[in-house]
PDB file of N, CA and C in Angstrom:
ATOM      1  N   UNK A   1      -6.158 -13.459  10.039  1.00  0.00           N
ATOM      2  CA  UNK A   1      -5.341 -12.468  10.686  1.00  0.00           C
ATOM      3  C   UNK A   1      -6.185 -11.220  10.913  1.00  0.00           C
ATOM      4  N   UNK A   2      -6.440 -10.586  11.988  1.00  0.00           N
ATOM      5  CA  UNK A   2      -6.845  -9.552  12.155  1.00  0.00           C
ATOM      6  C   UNK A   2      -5.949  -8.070  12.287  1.00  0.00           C
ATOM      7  N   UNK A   3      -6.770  -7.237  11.679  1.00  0.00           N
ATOM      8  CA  UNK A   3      -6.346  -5.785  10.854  1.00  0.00           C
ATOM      9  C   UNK A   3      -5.165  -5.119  11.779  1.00  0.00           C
ATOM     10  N   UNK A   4      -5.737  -5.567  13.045  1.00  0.00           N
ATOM     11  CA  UNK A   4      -4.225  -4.896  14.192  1.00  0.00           C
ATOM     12  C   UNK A   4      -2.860  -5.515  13.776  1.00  0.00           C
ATOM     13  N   UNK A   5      -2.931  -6.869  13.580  1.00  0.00           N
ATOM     14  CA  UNK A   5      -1.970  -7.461  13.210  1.00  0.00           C
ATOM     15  C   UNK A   5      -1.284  -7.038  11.838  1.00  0.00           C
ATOM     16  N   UNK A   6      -2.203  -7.327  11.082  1.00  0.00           N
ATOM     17  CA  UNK A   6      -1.838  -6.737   9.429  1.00  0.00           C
ATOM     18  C   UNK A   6      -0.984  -5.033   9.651  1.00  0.00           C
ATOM     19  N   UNK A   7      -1.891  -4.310  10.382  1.00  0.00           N
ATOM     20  CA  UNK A   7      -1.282  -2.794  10.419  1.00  0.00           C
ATOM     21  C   UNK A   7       0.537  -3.335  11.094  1.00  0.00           C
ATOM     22  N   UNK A   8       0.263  -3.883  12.082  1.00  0.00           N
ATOM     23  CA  UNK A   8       1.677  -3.874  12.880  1.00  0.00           C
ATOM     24  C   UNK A   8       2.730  -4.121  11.837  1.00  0.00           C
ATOM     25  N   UNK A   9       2.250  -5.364  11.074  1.00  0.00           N
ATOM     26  CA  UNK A   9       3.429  -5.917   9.270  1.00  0.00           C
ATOM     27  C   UNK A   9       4.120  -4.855   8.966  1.00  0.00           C
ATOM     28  N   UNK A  10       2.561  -3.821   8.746  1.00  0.00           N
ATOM     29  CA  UNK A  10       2.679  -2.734   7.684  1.00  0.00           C
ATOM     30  C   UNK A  10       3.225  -1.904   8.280  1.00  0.00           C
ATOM     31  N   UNK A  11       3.649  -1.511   9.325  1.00  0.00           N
ATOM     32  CA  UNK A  11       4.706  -0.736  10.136  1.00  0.00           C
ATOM     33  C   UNK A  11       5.956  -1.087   9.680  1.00  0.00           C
ATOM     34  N   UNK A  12       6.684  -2.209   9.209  1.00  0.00           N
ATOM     35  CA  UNK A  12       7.705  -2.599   8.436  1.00  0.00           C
ATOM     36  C   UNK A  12       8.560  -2.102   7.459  1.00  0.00           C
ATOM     37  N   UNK A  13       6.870  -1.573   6.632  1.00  0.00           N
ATOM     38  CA  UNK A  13       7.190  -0.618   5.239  1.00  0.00           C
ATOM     39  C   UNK A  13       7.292   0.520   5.475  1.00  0.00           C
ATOM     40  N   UNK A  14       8.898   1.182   4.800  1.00  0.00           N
ATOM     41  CA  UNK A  14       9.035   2.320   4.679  1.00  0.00           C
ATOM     42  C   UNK A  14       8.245   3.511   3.495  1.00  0.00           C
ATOM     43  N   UNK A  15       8.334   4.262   3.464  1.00  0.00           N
ATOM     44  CA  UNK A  15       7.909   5.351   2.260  1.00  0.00           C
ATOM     45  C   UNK A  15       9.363   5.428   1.768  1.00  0.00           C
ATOM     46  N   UNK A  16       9.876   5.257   0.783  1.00  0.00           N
ATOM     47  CA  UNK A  16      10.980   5.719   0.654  1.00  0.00           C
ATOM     48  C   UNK A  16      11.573   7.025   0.369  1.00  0.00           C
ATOM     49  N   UNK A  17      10.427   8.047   0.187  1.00  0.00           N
ATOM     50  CA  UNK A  17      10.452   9.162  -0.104  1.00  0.00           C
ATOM     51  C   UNK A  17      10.823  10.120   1.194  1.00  0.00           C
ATOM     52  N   UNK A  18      10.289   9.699   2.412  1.00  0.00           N
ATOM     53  CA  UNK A  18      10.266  10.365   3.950  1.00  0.00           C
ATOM     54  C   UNK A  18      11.065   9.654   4.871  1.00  0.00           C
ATOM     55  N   UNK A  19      11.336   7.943   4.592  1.00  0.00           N
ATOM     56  CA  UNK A  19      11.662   7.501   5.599  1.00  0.00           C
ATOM     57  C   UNK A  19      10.680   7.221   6.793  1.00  0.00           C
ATOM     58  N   UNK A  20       9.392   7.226   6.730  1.00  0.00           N
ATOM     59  CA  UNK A  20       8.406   6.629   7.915  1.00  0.00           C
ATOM     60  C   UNK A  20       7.849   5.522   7.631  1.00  0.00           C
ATOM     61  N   UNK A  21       7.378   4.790   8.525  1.00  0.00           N
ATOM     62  CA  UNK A  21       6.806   3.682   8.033  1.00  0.00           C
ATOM     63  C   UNK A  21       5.157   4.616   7.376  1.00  0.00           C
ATOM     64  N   UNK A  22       4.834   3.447   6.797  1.00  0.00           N
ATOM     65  CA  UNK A  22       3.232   4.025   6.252  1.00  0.00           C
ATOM     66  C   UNK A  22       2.133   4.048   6.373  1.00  0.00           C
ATOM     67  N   UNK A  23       2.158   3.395   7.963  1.00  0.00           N
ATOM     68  CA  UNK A  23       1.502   3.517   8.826  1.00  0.00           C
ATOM     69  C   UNK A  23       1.318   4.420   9.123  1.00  0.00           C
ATOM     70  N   UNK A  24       2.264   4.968  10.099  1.00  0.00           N
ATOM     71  CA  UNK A  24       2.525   6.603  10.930  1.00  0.00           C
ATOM     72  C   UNK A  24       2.048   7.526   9.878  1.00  0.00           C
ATOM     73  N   UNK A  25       2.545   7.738   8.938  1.00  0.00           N
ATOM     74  CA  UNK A  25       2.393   8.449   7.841  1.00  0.00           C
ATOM     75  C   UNK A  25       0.636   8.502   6.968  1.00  0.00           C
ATOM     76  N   UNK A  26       0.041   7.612   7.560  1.00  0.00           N
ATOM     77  CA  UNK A  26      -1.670   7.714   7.147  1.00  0.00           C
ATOM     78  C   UNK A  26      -1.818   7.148   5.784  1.00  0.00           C
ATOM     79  N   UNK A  27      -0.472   6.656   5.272  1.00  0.00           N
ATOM     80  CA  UNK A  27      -1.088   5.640   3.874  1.00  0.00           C
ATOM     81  C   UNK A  27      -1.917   4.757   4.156  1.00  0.00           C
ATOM     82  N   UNK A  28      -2.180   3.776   5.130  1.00  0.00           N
ATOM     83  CA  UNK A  28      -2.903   2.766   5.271  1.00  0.00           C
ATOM     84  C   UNK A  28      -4.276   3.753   5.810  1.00  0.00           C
ATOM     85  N   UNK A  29      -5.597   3.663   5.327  1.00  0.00           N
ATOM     86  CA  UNK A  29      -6.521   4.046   5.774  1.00  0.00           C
ATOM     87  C   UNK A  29      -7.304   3.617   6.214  1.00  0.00           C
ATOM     88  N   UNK A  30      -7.357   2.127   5.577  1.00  0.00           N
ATOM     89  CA  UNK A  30      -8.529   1.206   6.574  1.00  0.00           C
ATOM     90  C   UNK A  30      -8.155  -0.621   6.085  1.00  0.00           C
ATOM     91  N   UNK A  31      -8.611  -1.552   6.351  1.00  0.00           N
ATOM     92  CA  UNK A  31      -8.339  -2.764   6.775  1.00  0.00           C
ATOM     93  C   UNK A  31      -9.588  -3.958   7.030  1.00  0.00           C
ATOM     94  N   UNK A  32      -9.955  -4.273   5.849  1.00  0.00           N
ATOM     95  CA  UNK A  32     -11.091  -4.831   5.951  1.00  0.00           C
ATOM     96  C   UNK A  32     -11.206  -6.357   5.203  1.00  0.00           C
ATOM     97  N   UNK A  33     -10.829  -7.141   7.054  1.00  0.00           N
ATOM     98  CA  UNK A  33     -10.826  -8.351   6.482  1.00  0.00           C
ATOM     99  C   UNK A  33     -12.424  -9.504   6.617  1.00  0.00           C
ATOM    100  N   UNK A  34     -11.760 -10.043   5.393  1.00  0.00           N
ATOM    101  CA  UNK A  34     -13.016 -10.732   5.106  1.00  0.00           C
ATOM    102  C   UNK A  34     -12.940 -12.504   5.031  1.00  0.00           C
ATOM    103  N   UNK A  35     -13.588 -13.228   5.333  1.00  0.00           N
ATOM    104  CA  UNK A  35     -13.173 -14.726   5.336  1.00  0.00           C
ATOM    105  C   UNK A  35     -12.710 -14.952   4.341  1.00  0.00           C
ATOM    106  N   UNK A  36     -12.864 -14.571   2.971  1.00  0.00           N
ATOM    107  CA  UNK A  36     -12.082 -14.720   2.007  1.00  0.00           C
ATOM    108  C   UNK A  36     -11.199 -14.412   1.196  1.00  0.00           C
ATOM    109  N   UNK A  37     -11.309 -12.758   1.552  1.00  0.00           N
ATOM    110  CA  UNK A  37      -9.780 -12.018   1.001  1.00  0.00           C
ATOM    111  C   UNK A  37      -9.987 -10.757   2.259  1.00  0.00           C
ATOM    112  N   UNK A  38      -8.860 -10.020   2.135  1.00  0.00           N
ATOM    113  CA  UNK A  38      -8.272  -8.956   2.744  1.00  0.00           C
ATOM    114  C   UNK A  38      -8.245  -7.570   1.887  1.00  0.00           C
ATOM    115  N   UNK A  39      -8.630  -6.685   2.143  1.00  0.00           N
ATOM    116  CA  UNK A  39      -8.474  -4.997   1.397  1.00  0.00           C
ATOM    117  C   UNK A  39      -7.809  -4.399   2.326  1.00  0.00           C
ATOM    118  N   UNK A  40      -6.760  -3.735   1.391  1.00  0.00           N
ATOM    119  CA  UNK A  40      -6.070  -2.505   2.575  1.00  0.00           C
ATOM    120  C   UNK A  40      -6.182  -1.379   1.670  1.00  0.00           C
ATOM    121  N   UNK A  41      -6.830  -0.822   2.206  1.00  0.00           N
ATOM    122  CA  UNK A  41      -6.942   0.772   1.513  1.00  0.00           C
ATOM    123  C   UNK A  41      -5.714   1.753   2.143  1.00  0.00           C
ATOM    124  N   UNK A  42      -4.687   2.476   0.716  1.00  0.00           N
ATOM    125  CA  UNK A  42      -4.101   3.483   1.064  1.00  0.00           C
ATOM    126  C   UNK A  42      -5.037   4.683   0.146  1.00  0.00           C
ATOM    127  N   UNK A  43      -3.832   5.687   1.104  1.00  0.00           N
ATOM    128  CA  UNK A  43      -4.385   7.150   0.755  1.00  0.00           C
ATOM    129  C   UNK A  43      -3.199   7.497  -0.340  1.00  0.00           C
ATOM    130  N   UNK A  44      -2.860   6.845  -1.555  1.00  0.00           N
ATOM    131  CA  UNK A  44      -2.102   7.230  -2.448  1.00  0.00           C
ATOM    132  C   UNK A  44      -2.851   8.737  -3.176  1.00  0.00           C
ATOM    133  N   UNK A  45      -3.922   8.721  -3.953  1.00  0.00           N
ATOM    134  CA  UNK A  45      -4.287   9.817  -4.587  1.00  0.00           C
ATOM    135  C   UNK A  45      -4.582  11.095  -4.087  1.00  0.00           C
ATOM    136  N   UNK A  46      -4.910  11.053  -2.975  1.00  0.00           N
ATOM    137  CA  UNK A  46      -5.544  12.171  -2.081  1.00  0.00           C
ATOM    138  C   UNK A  46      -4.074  12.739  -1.595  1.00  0.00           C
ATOM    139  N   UNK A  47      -2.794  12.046  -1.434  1.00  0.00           N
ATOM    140  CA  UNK A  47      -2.000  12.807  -1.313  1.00  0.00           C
ATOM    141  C   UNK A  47      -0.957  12.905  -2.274  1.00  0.00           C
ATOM    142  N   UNK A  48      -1.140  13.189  -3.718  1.00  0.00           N
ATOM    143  CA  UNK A  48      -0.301  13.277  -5.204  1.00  0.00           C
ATOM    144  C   UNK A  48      -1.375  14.483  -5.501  1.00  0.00           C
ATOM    145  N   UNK A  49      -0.482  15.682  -5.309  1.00  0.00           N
ATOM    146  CA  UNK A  49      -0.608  16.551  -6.152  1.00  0.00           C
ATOM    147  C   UNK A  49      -1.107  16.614  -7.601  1.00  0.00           C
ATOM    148  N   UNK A  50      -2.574  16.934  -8.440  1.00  0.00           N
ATOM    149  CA  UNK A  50      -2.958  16.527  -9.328  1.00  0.00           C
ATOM    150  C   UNK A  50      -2.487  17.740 -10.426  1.00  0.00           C
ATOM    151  N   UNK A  51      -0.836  17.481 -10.020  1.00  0.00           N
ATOM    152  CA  UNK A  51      -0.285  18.144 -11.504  1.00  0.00           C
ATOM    153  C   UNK A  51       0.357  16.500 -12.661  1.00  0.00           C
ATOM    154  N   UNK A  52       0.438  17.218 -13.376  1.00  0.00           N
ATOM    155  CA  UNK A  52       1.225  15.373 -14.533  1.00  0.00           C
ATOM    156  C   UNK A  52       2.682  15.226 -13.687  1.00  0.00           C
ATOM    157  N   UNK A  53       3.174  15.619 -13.603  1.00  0.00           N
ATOM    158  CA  UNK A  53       4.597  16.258 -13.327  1.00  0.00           C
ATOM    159  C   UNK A  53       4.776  15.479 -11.648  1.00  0.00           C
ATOM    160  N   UNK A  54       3.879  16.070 -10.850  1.00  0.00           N
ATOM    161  CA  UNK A  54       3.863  15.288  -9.699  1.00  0.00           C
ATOM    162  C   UNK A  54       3.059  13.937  -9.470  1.00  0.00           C
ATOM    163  N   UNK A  55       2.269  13.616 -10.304  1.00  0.00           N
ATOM    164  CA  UNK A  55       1.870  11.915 -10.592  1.00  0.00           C
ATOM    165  C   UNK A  55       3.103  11.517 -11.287  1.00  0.00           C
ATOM    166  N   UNK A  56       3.707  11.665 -11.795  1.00  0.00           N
ATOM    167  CA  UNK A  56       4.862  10.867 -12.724  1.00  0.00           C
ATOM    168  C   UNK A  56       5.980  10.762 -11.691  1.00  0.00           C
ATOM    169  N   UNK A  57       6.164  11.420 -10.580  1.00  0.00           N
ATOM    170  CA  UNK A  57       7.428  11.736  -9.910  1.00  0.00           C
ATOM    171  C   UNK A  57       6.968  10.541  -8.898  1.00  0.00           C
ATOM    172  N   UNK A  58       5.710  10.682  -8.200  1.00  0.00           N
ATOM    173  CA  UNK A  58       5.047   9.656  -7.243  1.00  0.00           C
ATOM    174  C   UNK A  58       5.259   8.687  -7.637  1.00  0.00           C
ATOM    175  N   UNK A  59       4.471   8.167  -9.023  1.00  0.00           N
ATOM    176  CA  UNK A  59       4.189   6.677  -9.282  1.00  0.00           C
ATOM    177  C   UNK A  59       5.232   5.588  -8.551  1.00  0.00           C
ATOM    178  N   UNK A  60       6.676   6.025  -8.789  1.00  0.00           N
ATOM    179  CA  UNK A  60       7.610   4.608  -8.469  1.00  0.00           C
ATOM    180  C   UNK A  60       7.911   4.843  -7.167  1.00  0.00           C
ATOM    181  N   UNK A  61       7.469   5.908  -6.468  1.00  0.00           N
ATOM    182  CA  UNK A  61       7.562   5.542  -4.995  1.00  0.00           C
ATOM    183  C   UNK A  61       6.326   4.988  -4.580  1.00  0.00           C
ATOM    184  N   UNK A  62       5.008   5.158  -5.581  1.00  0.00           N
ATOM    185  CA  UNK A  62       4.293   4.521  -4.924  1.00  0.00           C
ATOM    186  C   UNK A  62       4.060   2.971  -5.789  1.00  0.00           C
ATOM    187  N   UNK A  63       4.432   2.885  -6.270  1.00  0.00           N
ATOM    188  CA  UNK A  63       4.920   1.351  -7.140  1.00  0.00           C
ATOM    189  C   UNK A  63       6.072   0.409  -6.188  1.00  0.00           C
ATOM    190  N   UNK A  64       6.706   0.872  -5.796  1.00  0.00           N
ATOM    191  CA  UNK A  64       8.034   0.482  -4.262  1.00  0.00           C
ATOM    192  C   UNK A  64       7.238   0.348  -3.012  1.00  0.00           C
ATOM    193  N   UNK A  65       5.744   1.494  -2.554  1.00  0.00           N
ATOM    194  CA  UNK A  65       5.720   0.754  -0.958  1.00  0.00           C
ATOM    195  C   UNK A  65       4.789  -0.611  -1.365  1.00  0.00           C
ATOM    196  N   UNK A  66       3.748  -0.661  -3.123  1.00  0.00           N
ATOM    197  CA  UNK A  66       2.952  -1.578  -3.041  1.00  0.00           C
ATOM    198  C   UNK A  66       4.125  -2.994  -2.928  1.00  0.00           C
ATOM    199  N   UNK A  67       5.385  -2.958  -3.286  1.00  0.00           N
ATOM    200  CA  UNK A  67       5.593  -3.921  -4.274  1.00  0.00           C
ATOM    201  C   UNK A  67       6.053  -4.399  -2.430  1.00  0.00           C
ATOM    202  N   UNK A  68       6.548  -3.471  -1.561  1.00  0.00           N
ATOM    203  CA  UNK A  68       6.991  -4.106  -0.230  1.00  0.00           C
ATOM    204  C   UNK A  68       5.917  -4.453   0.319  1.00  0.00           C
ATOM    205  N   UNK A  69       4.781  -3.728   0.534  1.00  0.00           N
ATOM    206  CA  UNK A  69       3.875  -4.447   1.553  1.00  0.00           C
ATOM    207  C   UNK A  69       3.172  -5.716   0.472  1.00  0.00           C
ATOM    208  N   UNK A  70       3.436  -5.758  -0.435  1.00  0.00           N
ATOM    209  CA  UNK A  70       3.136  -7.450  -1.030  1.00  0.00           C
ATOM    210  C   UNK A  70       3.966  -8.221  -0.234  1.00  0.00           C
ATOM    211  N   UNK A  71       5.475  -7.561  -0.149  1.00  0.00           N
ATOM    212  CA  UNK A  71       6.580  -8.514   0.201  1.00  0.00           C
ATOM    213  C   UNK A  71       6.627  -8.942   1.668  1.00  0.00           C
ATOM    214  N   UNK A  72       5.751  -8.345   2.295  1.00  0.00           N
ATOM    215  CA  UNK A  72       5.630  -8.222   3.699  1.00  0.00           C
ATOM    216  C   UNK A  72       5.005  -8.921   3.919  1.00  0.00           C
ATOM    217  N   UNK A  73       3.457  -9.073   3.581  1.00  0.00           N
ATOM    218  CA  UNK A  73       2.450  -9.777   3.648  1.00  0.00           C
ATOM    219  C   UNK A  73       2.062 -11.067   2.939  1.00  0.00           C
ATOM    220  N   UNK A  74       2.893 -11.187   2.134  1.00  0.00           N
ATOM    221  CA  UNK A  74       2.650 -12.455   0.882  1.00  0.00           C
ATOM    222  C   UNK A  74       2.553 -13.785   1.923  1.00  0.00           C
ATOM    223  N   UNK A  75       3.067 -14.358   2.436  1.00  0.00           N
ATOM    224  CA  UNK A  75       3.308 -15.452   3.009  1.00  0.00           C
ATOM    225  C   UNK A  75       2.797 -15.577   4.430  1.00  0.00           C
ATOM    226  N   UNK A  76       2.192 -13.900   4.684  1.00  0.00           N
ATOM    227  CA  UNK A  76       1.343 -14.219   6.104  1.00  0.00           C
ATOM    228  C   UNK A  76      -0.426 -14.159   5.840  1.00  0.00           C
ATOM    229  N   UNK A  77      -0.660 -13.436   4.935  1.00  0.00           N
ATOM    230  CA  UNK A  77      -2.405 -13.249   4.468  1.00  0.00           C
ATOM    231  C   UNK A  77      -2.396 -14.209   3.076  1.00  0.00           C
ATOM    232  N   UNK A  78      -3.682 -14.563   2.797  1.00  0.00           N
ATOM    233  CA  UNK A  78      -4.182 -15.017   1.836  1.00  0.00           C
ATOM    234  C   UNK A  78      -4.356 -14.151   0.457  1.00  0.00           C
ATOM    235  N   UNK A  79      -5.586 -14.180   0.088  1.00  0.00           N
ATOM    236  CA  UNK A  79      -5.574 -13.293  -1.243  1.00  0.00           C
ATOM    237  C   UNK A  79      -5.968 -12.115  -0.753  1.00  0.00           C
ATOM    238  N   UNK A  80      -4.953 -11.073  -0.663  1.00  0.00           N
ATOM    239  CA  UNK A  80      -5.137 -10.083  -0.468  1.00  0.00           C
ATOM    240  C   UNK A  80      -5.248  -8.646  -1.700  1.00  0.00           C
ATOM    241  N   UNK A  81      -5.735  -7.497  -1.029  1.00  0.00           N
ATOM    242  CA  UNK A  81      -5.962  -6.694  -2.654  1.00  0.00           C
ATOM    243  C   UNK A  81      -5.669  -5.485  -1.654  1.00  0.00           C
ATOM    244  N   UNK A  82      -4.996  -4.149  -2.223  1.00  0.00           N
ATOM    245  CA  UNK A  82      -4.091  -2.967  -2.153  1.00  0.00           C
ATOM    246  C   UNK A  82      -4.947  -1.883  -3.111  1.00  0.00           C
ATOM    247  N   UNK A  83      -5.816  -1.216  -2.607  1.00  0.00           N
ATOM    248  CA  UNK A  83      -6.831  -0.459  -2.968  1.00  0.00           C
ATOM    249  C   UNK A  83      -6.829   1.063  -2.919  1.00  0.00           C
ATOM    250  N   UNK A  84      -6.637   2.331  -3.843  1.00  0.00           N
ATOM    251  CA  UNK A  84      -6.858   3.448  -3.198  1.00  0.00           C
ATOM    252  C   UNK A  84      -8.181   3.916  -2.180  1.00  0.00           C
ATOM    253  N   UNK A  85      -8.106   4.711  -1.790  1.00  0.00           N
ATOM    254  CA  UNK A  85      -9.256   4.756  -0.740  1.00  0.00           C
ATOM    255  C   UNK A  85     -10.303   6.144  -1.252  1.00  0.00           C
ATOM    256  N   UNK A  86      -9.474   6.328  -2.144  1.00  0.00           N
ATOM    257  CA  UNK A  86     -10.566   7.985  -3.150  1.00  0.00           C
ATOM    258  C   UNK A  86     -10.704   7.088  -4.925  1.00  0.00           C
ATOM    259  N   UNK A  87      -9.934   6.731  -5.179  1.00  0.00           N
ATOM    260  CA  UNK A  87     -10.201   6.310  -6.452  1.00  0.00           C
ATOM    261  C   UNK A  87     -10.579   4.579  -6.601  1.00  0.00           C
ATOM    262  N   UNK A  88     -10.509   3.888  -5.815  1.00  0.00           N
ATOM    263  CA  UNK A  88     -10.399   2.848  -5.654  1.00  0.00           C
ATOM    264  C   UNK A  88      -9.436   1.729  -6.668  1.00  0.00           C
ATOM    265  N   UNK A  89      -8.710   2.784  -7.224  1.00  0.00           N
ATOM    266  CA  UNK A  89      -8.068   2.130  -8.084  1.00  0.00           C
ATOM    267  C   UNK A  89      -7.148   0.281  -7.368  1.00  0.00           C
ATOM    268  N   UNK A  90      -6.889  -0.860  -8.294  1.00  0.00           N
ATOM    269  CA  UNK A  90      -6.368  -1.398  -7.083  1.00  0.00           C
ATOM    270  C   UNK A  90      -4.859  -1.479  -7.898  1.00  0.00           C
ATOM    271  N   UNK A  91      -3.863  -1.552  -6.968  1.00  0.00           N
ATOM    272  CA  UNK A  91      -2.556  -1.867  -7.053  1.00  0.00           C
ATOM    273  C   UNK A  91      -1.691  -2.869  -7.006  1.00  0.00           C
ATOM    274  N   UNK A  92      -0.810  -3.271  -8.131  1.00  0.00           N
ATOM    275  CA  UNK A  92      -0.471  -4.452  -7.942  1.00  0.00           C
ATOM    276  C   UNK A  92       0.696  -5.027  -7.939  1.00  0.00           C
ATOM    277  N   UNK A  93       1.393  -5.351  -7.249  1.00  0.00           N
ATOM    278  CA  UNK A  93       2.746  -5.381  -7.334  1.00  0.00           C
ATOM    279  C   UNK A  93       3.697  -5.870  -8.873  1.00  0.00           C
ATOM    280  N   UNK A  94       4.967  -5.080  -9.386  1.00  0.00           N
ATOM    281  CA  UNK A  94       4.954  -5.158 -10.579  1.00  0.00           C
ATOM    282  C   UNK A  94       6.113  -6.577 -10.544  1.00  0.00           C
ATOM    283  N   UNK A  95       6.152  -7.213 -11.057  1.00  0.00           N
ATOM    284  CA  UNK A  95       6.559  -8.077 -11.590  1.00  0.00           C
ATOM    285  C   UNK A  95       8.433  -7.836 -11.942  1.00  0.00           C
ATOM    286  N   UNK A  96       9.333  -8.437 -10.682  1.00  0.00           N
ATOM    287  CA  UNK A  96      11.019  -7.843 -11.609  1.00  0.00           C
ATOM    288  C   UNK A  96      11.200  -8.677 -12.527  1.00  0.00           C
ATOM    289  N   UNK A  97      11.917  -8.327 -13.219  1.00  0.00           N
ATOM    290  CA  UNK A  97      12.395  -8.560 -14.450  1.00  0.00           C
ATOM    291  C   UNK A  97      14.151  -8.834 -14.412  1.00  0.00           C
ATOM    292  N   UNK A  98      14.285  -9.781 -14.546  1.00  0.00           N
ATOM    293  CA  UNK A  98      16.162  -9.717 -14.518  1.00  0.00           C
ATOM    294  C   UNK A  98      16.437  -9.853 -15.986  1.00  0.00           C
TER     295      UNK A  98
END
């Protein structure tokens, strides 16, 4: 699948915090597919305020767009990986629990 395609998915996902997709909004920063897996770099850290207070408030909105664009993409890309684009931290969708 190529990255135009992948971005268009990712137009799907909302922010739930703004209501835009996260596209428009510049979370997705880059898209780099590879014959064997896929990286999508967002801009999670670069835009969380580096107080405790505002990382703690972020996290589960940003724990909600990873866990959708898994949900988006699961069944159309292969092994894919959800990467910050300043910390490179990677993200992973959490696991529900009933």
């Amino acid at each position: 699948m190529k990255a135009e395609e992948i971005l268009a998915l990712l137009r799907n996902v909302k922010n739930p915090f703004t209501g835009m997709d996260i596209v428009s909004e510049g979370l997705v920063t880059k898209i780099v597919v590879e014959e064997e897996r896929t990286v999508i770099y967002v801009a999670f850290a670069r835009n969380t305020p580096l107080h405790p207070f505002a990382m703690a408030v972020n996290w589960p909105i940003q724990a909600r767009i990873v866990r959708d664009m898994a949900k988006v993409l699961e069944d159309k890309l292969g092994y894919f990986e959800i990467v910050d684009d300043m910390t490179l931290q990677r993200y992973y969708p959490i696991e529900e629990v009933l």
